[in-house]
Protein backbone atom coordinates (compact mmCIF):
# COMPACT_ATOMS: atom_id res chain seq x y z
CA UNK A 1 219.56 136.64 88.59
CA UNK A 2 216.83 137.85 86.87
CA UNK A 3 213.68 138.66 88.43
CA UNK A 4 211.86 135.78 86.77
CA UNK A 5 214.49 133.31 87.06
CA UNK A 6 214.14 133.84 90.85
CA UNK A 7 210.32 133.75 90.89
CA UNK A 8 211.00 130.30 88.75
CA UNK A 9 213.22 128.92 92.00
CA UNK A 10 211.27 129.98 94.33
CA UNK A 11 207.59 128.16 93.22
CA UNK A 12 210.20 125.23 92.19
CA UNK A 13 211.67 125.24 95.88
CA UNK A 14 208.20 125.06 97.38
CA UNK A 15 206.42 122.11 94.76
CA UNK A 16 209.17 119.86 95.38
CA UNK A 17 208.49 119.21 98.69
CA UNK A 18 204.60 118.88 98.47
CA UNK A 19 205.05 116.45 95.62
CA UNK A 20 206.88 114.49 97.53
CA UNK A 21 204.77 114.45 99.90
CA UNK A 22 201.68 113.55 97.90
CA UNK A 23 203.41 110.48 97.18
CA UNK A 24 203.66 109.05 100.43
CA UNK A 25 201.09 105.62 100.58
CA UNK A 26 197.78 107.28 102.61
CA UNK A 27 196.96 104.69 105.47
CA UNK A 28 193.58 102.48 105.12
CA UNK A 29 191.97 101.41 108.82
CA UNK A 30 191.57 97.58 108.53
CA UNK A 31 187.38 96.85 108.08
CA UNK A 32 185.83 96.34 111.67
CA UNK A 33 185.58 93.41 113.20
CA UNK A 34 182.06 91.44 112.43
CA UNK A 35 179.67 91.94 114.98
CA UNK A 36 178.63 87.93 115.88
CA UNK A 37 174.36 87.46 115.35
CA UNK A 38 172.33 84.18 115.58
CA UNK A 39 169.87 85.31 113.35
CA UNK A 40 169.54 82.35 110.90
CA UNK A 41 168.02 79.26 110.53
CA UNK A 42 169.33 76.11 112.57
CA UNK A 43 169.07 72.56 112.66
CA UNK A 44 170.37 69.62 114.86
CA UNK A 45 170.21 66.41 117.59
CA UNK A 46 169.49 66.28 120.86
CA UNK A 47 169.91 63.66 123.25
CA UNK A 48 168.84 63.14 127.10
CA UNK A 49 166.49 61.70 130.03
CA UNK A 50 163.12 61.92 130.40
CA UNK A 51 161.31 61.47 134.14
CA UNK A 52 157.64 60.70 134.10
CA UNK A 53 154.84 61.02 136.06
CA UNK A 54 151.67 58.40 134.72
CA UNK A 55 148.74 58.43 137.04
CA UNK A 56 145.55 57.96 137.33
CA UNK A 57 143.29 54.41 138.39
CA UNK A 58 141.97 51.85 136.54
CA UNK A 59 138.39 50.91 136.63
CA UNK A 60 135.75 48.29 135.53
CA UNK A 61 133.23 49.82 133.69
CA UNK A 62 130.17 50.28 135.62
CA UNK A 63 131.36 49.36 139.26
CA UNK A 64 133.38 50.11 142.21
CA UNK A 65 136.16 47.90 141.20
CA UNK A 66 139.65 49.92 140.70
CA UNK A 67 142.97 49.42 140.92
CA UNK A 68 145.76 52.09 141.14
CA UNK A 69 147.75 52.81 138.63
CA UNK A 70 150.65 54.96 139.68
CA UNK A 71 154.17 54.36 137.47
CA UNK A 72 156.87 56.75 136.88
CA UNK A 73 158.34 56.03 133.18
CA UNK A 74 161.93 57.37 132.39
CA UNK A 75 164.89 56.64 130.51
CA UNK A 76 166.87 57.96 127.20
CA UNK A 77 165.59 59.98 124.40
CA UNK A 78 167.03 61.31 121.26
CA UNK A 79 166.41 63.20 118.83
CA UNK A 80 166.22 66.30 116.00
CA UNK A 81 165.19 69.85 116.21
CA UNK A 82 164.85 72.61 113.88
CA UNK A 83 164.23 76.37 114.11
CA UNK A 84 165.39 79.60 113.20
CA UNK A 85 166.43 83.18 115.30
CA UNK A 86 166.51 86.99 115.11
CA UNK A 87 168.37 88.90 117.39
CA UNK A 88 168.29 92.57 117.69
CA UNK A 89 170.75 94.27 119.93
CA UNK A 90 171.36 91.70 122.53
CA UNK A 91 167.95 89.94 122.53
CA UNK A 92 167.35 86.95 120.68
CA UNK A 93 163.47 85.67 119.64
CA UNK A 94 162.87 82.35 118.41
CA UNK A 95 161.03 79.24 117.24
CA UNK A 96 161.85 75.60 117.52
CA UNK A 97 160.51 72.42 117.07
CA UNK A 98 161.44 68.67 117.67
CA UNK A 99 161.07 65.64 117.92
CA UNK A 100 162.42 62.41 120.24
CA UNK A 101 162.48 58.58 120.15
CA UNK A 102 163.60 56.16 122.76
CA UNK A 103 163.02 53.89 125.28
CA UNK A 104 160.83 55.17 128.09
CA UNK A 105 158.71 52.91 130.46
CA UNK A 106 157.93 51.78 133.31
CA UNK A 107 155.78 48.59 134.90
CA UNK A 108 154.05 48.23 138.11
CA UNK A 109 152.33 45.03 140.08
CA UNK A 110 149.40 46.66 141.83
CA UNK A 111 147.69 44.04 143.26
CA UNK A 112 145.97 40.47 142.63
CA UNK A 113 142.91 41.91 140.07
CA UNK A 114 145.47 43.64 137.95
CA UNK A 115 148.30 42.53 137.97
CA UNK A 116 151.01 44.11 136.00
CA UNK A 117 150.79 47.19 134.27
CA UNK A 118 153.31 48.53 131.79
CA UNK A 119 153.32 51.98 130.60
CA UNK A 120 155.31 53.46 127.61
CA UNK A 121 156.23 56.77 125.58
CA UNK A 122 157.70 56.13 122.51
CA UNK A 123 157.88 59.02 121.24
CA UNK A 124 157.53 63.24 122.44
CA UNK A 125 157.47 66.36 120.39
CA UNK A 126 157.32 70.13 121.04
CA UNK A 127 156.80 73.32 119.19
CA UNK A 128 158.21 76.44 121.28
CA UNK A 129 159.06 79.80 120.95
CA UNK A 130 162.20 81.48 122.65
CA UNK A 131 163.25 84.27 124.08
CA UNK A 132 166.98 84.69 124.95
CA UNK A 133 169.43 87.37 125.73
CA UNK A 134 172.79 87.10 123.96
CA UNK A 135 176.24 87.93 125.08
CA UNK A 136 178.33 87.65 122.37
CA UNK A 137 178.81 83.92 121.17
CA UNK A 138 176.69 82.38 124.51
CA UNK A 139 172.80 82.55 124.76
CA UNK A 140 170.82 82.04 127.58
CA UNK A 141 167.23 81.31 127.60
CA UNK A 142 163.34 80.53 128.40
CA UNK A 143 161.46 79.00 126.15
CA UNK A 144 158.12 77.43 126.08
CA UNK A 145 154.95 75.97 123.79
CA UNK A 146 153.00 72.96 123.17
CA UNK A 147 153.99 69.17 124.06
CA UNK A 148 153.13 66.37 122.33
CA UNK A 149 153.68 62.38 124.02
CA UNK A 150 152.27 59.01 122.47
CA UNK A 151 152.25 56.82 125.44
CA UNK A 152 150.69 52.88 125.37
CA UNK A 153 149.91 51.48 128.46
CA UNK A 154 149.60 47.28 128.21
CA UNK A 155 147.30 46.32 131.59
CA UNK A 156 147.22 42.41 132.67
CA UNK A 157 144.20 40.93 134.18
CA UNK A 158 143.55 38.51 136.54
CA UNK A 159 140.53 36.87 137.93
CA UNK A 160 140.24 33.40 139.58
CA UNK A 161 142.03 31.42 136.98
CA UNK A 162 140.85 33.45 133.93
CA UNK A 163 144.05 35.58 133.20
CA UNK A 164 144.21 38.29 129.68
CA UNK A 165 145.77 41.76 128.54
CA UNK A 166 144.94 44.25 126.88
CA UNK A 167 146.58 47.27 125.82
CA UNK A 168 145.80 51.04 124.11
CA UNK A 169 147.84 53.81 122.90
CA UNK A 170 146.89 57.46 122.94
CA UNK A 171 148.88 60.84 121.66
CA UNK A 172 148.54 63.41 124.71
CA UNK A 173 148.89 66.92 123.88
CA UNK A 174 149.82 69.56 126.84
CA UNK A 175 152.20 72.62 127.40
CA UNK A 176 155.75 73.13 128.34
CA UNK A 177 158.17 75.57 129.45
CA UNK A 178 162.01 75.49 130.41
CA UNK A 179 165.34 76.69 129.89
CA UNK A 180 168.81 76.38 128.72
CA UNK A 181 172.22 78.09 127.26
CA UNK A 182 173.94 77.72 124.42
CA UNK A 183 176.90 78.67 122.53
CA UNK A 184 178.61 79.08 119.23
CA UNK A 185 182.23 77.14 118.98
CA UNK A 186 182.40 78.20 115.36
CA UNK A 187 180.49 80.06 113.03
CA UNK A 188 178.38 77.38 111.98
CA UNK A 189 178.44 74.85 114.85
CA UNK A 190 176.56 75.40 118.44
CA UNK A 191 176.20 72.86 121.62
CA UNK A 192 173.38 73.53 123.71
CA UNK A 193 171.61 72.43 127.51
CA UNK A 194 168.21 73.19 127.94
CA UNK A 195 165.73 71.50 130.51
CA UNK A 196 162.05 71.25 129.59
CA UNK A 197 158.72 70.46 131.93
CA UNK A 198 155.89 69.28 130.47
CA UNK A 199 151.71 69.08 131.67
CA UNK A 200 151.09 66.70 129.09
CA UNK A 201 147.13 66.60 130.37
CA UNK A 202 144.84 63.59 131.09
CA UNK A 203 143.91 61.33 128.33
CA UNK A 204 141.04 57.82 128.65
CA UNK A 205 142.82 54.32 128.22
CA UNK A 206 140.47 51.77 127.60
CA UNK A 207 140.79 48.12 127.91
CA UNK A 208 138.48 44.98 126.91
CA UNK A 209 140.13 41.50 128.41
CA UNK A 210 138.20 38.52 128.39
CA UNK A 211 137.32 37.07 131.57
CA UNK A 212 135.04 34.20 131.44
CA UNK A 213 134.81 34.37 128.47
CA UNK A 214 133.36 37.25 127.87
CA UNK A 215 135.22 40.49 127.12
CA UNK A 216 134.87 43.45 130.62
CA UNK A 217 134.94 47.13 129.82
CA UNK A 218 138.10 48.72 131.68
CA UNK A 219 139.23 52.23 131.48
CA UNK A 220 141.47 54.88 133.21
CA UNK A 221 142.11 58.40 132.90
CA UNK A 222 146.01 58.90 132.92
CA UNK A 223 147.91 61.98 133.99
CA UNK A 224 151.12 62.62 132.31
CA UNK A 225 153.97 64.76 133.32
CA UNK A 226 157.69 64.83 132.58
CA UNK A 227 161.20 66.24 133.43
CA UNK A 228 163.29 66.51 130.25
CA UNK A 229 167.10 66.84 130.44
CA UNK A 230 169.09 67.41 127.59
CA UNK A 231 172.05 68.31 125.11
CA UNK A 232 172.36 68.75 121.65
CA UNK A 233 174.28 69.99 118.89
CA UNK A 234 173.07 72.74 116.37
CA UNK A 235 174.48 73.26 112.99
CA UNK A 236 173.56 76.86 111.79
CA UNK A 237 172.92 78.36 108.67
């Protein structure tokens, strides 16, 4: 063999194998896994119980005469809230607002001068913030912000055998502060428990019944707190 002929089989023996090798598939790693975040904007319904505290005492204008007024109004309110989230690493900062509507009252029989006194909150409201920390799909929570509660109190008078009513409704305004979890079934759905107290202040009631036959000044100053427990469902975005 010639001395180029062998040179010719020798870089032929050694190409044949690296081609063949170049033509293998090369292997891909599949993408990671997305990290889960509940940064985003959310909205949803809430339902739950709400235990009041009303007090204060009702007075005529101008004298000594009062009557207590003590009640505790509770029962079942529902609904919406709205908000949005940013979470860096594993904390989670937020704001959230809502708004309920249900049937919440109470009524009292304090003595022979008045009556029967009914309280009611028809409606409550908050705007929070929240603070959270995150692990994975479940949050946990503290939140807290300003309360809002229109409440109507309807007082019945009584005096020898002159009987009226009268009734007024005021919006309170106050703070709050609770807590809750929540967590992520899907990627777009969340169910949540979060329990809320609320100082809604002291707000004036005032009353004018007629009692013969002319119409008596009443007021009272009425202290307003409540125990909210709750669930609700977010959708997020």
């Amino acid at each position: 063999m010639t001395g180029t002929a062998a040179m010719a089989v020798a870089i032929g023996s050694y190409a044949a194998p690296h081609a063949h090798a170049a033509d293998l598939p090369v292997y891909t790693p599949p993408p990671p896994v997305p990290v889960w975040s509940w940064t985003g904007p959310y909205a949803g319904l809430h339902v739950g119980t709400v235990d009041g505290d009303l007090d204060g005492d009702m007075e005529l204008t101008g004298t000594s005469v009062s009557s207590s007024a003590n009640m505790d109004p509770n029962g079942i309110m529902g609904g919406l809230q709205v908000g949005y989230n940013y979470q860096f690493d594993s904390v989670v900062v937020g704001l959230e607002g809502d708004i309920g509507f249900g049937d919440v009252d109470d009524v009292i029989y304090p003595d022979s001068l008045v009556p029967r006194i009914e309280s009611r909150i028809d409606w409550m409201a908050t705007i929070r913030g929240r603070l959270g920390w995150a692990w994975d799909r479940t949050l946990f929570y503290v939140t807290g912000g300003v309360a809002f509660a229109d409440v109507k109190i309807k007082s019945e008078f009584s005096f020898s055998a002159f009987d009226d009513s009268d009734s007024d409704r005021e919006t309170l305004v106050g703070w709050t502060v609770g807590g809750g979890v929540e967590h992520a079934l899907t990627d777009n759905i969340s169910l949540k428990a979060e329990y809320l107290y609320a100082d809604l202040g002291k707000k004036t009631f005032r009353y004018s019944p007629t009692i013969f036959g002319s119409a008596e000044d009443w007021n009272s100053d009425m202290d307003l707190k409540t125990h909210t427990f709750r669930v609700g469902v977010n959708w997020l975005f």
